[in-house]
C-alpha atoms as a PDB file:
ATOM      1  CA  UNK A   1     -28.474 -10.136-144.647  1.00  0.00           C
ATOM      2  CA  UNK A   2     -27.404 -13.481-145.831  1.00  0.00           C
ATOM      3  CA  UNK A   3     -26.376 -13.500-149.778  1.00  0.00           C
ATOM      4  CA  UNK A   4     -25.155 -16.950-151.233  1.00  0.00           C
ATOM      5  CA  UNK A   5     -25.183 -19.412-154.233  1.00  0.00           C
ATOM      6  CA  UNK A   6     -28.755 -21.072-154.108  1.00  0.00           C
ATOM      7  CA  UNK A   7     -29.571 -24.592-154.002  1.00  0.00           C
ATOM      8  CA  UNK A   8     -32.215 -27.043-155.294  1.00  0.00           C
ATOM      9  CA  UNK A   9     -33.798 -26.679-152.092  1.00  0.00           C
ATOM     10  CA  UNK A  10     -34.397 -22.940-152.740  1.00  0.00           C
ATOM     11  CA  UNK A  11     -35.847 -23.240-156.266  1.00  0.00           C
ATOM     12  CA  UNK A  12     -39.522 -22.869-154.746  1.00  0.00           C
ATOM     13  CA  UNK A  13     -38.814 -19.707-153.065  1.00  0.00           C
ATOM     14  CA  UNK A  14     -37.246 -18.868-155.921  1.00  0.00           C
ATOM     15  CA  UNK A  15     -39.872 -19.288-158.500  1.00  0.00           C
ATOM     16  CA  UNK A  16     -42.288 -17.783-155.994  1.00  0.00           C
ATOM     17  CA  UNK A  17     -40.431 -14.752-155.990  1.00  0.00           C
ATOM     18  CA  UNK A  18     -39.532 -14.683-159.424  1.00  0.00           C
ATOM     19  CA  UNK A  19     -43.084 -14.761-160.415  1.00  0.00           C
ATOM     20  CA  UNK A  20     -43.981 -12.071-157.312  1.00  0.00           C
ATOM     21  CA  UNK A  21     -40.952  -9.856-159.505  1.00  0.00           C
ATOM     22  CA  UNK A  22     -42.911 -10.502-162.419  1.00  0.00           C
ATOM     23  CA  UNK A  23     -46.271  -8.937-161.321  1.00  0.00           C
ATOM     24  CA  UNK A  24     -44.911  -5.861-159.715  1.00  0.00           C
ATOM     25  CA  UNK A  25     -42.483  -5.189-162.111  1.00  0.00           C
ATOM     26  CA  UNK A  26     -42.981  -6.478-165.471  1.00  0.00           C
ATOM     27  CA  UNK A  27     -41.336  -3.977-167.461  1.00  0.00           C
ATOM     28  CA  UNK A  28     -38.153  -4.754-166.044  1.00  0.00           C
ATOM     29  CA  UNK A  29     -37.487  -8.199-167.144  1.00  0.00           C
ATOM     30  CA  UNK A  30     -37.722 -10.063-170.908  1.00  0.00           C
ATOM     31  CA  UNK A  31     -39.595 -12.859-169.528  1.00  0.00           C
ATOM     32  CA  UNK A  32     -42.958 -12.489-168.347  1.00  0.00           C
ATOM     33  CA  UNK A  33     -45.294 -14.129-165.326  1.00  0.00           C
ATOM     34  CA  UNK A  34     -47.445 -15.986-168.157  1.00  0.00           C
ATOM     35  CA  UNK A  35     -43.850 -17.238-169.830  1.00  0.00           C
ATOM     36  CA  UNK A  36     -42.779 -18.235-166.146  1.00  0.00           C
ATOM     37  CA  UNK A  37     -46.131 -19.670-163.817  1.00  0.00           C
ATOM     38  CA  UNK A  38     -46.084 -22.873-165.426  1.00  0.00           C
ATOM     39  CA  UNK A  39     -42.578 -23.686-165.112  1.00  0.00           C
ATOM     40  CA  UNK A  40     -41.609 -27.399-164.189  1.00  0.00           C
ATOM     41  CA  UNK A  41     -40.308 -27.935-160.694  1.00  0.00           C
ATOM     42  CA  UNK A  42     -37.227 -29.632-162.094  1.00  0.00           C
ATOM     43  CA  UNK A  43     -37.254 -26.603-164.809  1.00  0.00           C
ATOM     44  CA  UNK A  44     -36.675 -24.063-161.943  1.00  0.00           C
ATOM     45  CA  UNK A  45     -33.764 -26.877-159.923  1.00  0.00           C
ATOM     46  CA  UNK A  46     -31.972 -26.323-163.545  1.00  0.00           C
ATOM     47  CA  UNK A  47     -31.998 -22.178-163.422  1.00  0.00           C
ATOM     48  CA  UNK A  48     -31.051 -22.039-160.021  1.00  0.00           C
ATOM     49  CA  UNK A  49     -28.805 -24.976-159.329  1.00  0.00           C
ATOM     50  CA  UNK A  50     -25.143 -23.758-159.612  1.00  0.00           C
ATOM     51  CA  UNK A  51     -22.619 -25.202-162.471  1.00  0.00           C
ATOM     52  CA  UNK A  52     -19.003 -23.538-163.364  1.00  0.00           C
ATOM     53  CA  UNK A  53     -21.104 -21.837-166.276  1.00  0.00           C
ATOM     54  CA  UNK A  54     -24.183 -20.558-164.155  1.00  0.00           C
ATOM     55  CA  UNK A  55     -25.422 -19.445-160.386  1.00  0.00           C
ATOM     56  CA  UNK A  56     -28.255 -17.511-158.916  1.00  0.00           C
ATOM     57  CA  UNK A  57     -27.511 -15.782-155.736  1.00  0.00           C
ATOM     58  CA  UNK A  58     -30.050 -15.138-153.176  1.00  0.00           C
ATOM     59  CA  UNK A  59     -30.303 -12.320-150.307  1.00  0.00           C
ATOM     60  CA  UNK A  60     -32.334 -14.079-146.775  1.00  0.00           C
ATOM     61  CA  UNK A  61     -33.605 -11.835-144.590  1.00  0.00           C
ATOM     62  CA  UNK A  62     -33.527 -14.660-141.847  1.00  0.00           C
ATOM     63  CA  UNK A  63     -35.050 -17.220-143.491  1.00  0.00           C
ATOM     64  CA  UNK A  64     -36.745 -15.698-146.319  1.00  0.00           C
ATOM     65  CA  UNK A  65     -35.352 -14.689-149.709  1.00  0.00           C
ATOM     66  CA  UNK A  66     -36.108 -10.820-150.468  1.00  0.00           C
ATOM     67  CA  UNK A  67     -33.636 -10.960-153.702  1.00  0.00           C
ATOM     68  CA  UNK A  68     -32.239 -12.760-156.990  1.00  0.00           C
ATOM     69  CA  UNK A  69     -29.349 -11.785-159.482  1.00  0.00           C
ATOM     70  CA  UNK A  70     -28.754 -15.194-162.098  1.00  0.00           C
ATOM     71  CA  UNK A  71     -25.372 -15.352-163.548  1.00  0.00           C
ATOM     72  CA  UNK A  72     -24.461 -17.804-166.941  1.00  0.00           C
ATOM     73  CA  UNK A  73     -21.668 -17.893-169.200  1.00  0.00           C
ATOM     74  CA  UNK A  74     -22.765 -17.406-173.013  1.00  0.00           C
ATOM     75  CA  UNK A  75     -23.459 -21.018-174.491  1.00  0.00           C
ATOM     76  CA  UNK A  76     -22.302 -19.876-178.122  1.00  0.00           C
ATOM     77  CA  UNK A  77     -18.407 -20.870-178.383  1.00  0.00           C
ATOM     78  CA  UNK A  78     -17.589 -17.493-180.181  1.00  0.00           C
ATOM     79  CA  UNK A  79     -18.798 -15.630-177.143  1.00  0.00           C
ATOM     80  CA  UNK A  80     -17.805 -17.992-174.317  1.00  0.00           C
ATOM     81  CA  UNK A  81     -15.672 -14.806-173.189  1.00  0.00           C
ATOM     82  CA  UNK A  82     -18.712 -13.380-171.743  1.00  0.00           C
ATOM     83  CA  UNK A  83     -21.048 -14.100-168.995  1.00  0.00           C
ATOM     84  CA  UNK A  84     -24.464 -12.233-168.262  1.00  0.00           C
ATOM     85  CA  UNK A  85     -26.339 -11.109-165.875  1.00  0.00           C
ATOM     86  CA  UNK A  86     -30.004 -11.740-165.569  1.00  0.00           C
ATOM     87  CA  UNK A  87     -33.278 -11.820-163.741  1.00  0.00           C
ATOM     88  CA  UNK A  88     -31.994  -8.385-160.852  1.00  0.00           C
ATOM     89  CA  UNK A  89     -34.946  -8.327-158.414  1.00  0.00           C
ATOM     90  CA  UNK A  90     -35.127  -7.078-154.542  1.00  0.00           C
ATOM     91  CA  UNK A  91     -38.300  -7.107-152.847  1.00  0.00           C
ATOM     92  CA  UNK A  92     -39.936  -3.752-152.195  1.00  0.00           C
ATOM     93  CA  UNK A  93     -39.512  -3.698-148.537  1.00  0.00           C
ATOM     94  CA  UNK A  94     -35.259  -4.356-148.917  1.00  0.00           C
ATOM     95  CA  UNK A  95     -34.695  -1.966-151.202  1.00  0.00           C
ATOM     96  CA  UNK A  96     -32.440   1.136-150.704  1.00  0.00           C
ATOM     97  CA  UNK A  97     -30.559  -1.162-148.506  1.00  0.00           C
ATOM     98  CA  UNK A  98     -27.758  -2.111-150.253  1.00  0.00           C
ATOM     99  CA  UNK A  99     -28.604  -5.437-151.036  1.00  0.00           C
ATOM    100  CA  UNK A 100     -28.591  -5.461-155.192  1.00  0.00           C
ATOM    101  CA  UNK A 101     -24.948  -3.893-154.418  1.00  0.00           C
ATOM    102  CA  UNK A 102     -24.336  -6.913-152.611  1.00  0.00           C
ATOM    103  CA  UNK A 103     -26.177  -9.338-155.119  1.00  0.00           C
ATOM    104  CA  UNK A 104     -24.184  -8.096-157.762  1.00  0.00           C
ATOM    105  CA  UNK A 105     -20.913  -8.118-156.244  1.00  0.00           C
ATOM    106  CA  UNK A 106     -21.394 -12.419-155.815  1.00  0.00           C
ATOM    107  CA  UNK A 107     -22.604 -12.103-159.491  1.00  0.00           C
ATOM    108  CA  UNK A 108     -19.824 -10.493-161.140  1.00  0.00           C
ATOM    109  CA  UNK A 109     -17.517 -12.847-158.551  1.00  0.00           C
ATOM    110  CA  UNK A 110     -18.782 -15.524-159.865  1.00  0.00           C
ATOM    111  CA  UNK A 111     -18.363 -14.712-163.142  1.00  0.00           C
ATOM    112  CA  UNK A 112     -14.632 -13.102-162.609  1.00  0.00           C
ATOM    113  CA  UNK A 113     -14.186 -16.940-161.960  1.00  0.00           C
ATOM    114  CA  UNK A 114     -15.028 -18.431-164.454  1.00  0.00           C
ATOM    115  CA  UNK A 115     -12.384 -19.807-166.753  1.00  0.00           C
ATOM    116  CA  UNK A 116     -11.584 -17.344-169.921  1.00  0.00           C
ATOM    117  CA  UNK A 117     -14.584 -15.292-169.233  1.00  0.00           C
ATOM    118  CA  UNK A 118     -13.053 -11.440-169.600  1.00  0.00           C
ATOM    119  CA  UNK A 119     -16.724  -9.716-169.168  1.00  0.00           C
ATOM    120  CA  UNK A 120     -20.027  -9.471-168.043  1.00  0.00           C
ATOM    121  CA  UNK A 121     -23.080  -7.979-169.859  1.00  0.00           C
ATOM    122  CA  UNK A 122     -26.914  -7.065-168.628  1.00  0.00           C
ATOM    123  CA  UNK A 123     -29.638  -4.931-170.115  1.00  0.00           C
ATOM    124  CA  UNK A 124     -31.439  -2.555-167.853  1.00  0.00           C
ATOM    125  CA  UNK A 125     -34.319  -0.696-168.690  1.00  0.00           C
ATOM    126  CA  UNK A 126     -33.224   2.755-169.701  1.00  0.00           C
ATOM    127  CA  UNK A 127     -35.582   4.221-167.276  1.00  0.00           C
ATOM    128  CA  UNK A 128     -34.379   3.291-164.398  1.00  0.00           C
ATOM    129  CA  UNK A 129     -31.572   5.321-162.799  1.00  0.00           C
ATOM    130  CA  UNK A 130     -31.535   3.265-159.772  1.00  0.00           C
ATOM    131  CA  UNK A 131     -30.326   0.490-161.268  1.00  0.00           C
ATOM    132  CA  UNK A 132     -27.867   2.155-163.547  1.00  0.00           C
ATOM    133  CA  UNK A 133     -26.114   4.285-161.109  1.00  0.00           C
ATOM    134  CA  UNK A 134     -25.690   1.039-158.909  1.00  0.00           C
ATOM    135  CA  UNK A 135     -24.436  -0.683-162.180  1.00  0.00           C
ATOM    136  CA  UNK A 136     -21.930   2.171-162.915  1.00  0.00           C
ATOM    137  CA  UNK A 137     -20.631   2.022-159.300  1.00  0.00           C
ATOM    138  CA  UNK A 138     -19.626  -1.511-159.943  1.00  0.00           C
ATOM    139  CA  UNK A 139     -17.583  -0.572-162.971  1.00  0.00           C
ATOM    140  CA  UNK A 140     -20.136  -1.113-165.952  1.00  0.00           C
ATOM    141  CA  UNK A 141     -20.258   0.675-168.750  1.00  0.00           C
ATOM    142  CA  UNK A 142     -23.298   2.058-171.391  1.00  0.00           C
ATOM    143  CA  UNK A 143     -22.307  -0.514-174.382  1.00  0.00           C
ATOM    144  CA  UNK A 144     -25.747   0.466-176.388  1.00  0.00           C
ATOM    145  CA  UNK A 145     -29.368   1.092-176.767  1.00  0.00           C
ATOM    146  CA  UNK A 146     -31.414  -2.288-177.520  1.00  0.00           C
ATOM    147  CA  UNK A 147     -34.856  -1.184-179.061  1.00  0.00           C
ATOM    148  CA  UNK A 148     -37.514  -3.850-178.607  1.00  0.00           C
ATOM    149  CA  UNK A 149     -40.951  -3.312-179.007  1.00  0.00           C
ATOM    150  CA  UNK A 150     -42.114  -2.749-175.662  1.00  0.00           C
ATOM    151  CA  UNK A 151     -39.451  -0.308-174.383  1.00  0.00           C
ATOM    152  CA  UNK A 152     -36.126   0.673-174.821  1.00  0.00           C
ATOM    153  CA  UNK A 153     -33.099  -1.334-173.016  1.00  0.00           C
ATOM    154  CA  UNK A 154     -29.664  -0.177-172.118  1.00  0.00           C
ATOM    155  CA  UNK A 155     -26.895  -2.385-172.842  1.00  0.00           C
ATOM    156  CA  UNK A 156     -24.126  -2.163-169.856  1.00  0.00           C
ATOM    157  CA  UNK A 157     -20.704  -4.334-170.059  1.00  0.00           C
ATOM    158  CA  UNK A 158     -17.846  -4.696-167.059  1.00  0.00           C
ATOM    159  CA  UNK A 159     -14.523  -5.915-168.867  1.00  0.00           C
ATOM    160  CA  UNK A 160     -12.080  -7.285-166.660  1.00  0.00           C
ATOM    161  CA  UNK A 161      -8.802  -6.486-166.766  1.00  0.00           C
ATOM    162  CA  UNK A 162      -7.505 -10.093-166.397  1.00  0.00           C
ATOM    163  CA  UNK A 163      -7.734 -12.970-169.137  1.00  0.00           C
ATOM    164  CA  UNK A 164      -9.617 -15.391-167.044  1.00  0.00           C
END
């Protein structure tokens, strides 16, 4: 299993995959498929092209990408401290294989990186244990509850212990 930075020439598998993410799991992300199918092909080259404020790793089973983890720095200059974590998907068929452990661990990299960030934040559906056991191995921590109308969120934050 591959996992690196992706380019503008992955932005099609991307979105493809994204959108796939969207269908079979809609409960786990903010955005939804009709938010994301009608996207701009130079809309999806700007979420998945890496900057020192953002990446989006990708996991290739030989050629084909089976999982996404987005990384950005906050754009608000009060909170340019943190960086967040968005858009966690592995295909069905990869999962249980350690490759969001391995997704993650470029993520919070990347972000570790990143000048004066000192931590990393991501909501996770409260349901899902899966996903918040793997997040706890990795050092994050329960930071709160975010009630939304559809469902309820947990709030997770990894502080590093350096200043950037």
């Amino acid at each position: 299993m591959l996992v690196r930075a992706l380019t503008r020439e992955d932005a099609q598998a991307f979105q493809s995959l994204r959108l796939s993410a969207l269908t079979l799991s809609p409960a786990s992300f903010a955005s939804s498929y009709e938010d994301e199918k009608h996207r701009s092909p130079d809309d999806v080259i700007d979420r998945v092209i890496q900057t020192e404020n953002q990446a989006v790793f990708g996991a290739f089973a030989e050629d084909q990408l089976v999982g996404v983890v987005g990384v950005r720095r906050d754009l608000f200059p009060q909170h340019r401290h943190k960086a967040h974590v968005w858009g966690m998907y592995v295909a069905p068929g990869y999962r249980g294989a350690g490759v969001s452990k391995m997704l993650m661990s470029e993520a919070i990299g990347f972000a570790k990186n990143m000048q004066g960030v000192t931590q990393v934040h991501l909501a996770v559906a409260a349901a899902n244990d899966v996903a918040i056991r793997l997040y706890r191995s990795l050092g994050f921590e329960e930071s709160g509850l975010a009630d939304d109308t559809f469902d309820d969120d947990l709030c997770m934050c990894l502080r590093f212990t350096h200043s950037g």
